[in-house]
Protein backbone atom coordinates (compact mmCIF):
# COMPACT_ATOMS: atom_id res chain seq x y z
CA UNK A 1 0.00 0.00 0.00
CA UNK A 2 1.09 3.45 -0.39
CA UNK A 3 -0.24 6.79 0.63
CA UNK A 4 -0.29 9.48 -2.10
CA UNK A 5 -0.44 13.30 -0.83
CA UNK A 6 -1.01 16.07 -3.49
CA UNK A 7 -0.73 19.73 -2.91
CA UNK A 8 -2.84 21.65 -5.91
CA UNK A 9 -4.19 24.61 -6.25
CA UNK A 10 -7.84 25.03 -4.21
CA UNK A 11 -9.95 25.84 -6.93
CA UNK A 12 -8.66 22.47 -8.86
CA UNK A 13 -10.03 20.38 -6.08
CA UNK A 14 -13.68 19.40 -7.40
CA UNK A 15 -11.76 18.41 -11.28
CA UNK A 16 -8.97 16.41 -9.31
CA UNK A 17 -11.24 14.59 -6.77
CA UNK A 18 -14.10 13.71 -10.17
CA UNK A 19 -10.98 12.44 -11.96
CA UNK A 20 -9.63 10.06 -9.13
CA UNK A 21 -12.89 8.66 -8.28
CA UNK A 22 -12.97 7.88 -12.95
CA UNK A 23 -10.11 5.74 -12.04
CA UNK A 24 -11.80 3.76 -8.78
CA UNK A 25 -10.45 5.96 -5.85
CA UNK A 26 -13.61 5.72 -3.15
CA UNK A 27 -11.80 7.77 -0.15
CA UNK A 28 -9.93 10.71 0.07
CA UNK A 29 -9.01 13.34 2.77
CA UNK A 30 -9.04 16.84 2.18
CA UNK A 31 -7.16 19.79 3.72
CA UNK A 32 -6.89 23.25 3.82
CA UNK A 33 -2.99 23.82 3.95
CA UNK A 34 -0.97 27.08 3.53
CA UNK A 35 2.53 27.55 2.05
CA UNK A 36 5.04 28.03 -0.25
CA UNK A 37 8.04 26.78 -2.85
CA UNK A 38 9.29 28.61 -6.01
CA UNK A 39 6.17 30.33 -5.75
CA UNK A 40 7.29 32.65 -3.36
CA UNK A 41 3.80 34.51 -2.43
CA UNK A 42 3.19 38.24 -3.82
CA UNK A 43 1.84 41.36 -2.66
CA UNK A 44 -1.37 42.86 -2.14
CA UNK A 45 -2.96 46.16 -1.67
CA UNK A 46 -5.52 46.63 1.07
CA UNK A 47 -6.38 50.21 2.46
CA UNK A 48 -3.80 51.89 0.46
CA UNK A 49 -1.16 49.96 1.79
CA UNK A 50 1.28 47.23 -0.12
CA UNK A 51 1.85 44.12 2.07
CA UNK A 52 3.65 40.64 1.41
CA UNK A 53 1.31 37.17 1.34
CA UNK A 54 4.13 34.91 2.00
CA UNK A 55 2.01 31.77 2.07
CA UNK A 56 -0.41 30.68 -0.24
CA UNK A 57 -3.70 29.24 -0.19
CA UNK A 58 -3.63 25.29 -1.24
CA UNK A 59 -5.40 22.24 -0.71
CA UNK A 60 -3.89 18.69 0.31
CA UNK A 61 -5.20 15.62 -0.33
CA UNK A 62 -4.57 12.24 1.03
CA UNK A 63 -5.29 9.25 -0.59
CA UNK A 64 -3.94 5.32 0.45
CA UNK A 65 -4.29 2.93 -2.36
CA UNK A 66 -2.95 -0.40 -3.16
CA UNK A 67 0.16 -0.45 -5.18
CA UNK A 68 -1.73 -1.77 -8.33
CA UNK A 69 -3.97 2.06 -8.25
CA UNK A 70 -1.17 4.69 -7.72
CA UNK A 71 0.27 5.13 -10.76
CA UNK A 72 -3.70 5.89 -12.27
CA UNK A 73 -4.14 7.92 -9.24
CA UNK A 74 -1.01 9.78 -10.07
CA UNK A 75 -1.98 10.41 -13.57
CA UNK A 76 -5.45 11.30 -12.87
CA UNK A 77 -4.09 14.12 -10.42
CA UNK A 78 -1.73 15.17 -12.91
CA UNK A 79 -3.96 16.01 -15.57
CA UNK A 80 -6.72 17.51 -13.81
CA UNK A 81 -4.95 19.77 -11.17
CA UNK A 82 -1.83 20.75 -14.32
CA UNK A 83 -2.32 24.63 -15.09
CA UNK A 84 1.22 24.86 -16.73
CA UNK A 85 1.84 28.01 -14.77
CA UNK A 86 4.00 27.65 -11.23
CA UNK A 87 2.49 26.79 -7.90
CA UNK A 88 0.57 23.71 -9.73
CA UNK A 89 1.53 21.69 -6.51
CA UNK A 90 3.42 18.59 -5.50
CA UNK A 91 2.61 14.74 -5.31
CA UNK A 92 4.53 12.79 -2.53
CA UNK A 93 4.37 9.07 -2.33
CA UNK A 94 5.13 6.99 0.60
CA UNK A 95 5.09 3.61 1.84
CA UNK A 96 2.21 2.38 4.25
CA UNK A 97 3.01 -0.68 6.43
CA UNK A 98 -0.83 -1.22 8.18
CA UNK A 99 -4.45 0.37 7.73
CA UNK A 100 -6.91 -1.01 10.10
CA UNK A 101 -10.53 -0.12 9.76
CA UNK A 102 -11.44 0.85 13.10
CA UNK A 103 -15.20 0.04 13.44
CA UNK A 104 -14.92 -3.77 11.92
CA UNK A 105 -11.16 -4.45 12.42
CA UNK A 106 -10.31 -5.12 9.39
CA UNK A 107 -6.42 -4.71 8.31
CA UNK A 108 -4.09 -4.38 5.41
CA UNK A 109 -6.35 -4.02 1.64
CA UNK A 110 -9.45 -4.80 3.12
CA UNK A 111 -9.69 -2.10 5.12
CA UNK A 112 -9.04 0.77 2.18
C-alpha cells in the first residue's frame, strides 16, 4: 500500500477529486494547507497599503491505495490539477506498512 499526498491549487479540487474517483479511488481526505516553494507569495494592496502574502492558499489531499492504483491515481491528479503556470503543486508518495478499519477491524487491503 502506499499513501499518495497532493498539494494543488484550491480551486482544482472538485476536477482532481471527479478524476480520481474515474479511475476507482472511493476515499480521500481533504485539507486546507498554507505555504510556499518557487512560488514565493506576492503582494497585495488593502487600504492603500502594499503588504507581502508569503504563504499561499492550497489544498492537500490524502489518498492510500494499493500499489496496483497509484500510478492511475497519479496520472489522474496530474492532468486535472496541471495549469502549466507555477504553484501547480506537488505529489509525494510513501510507503504504508498497516491500515486497520477501526469500526470492523479489518487490516491491510481490506480495510481501504
Amino acid at each position: 500500500m502506499k499513501k499518495i499526498e497532493a498539494v494543488i491549487k484550491p480551486f482544482k479540487l472538485d476536477e482532481v477529486k471527479e478524476a480520481l474517483q474515474e479511475v476507482g479511488v472511493q476515499g480521500l481526505s481533504v485539507i486546507e494547507v498554507k505555504g510556499f516553494g518557487r512560488q514565493k507569495g506576492h503582494t497585495e494592496l488593502y487600504r492603500g497599503a502594499e503588504y507581502v502574502v508569503d504563504f499561499l492558499p492550497k489544498v492537500k489531499i490524502e489518498i492510500v491505495l494499493d500499489d496496483d492504483m497509484v500510478e492511475s491515481a497519479i496520472e489522474a491528479i496530474v492532468s486535472a490539477a496541471k495549469t502549466e503556470k507555477i504553484g501547480d503543486g506537488k505529489i509525494f508518495v510513501t510507503p504504508v506498512e498497516q491500515t486497520i478499519r477501526i469500526r470492523t477491524g479489518e487490516t491491510g487491503s481490506d480495510a481501504l
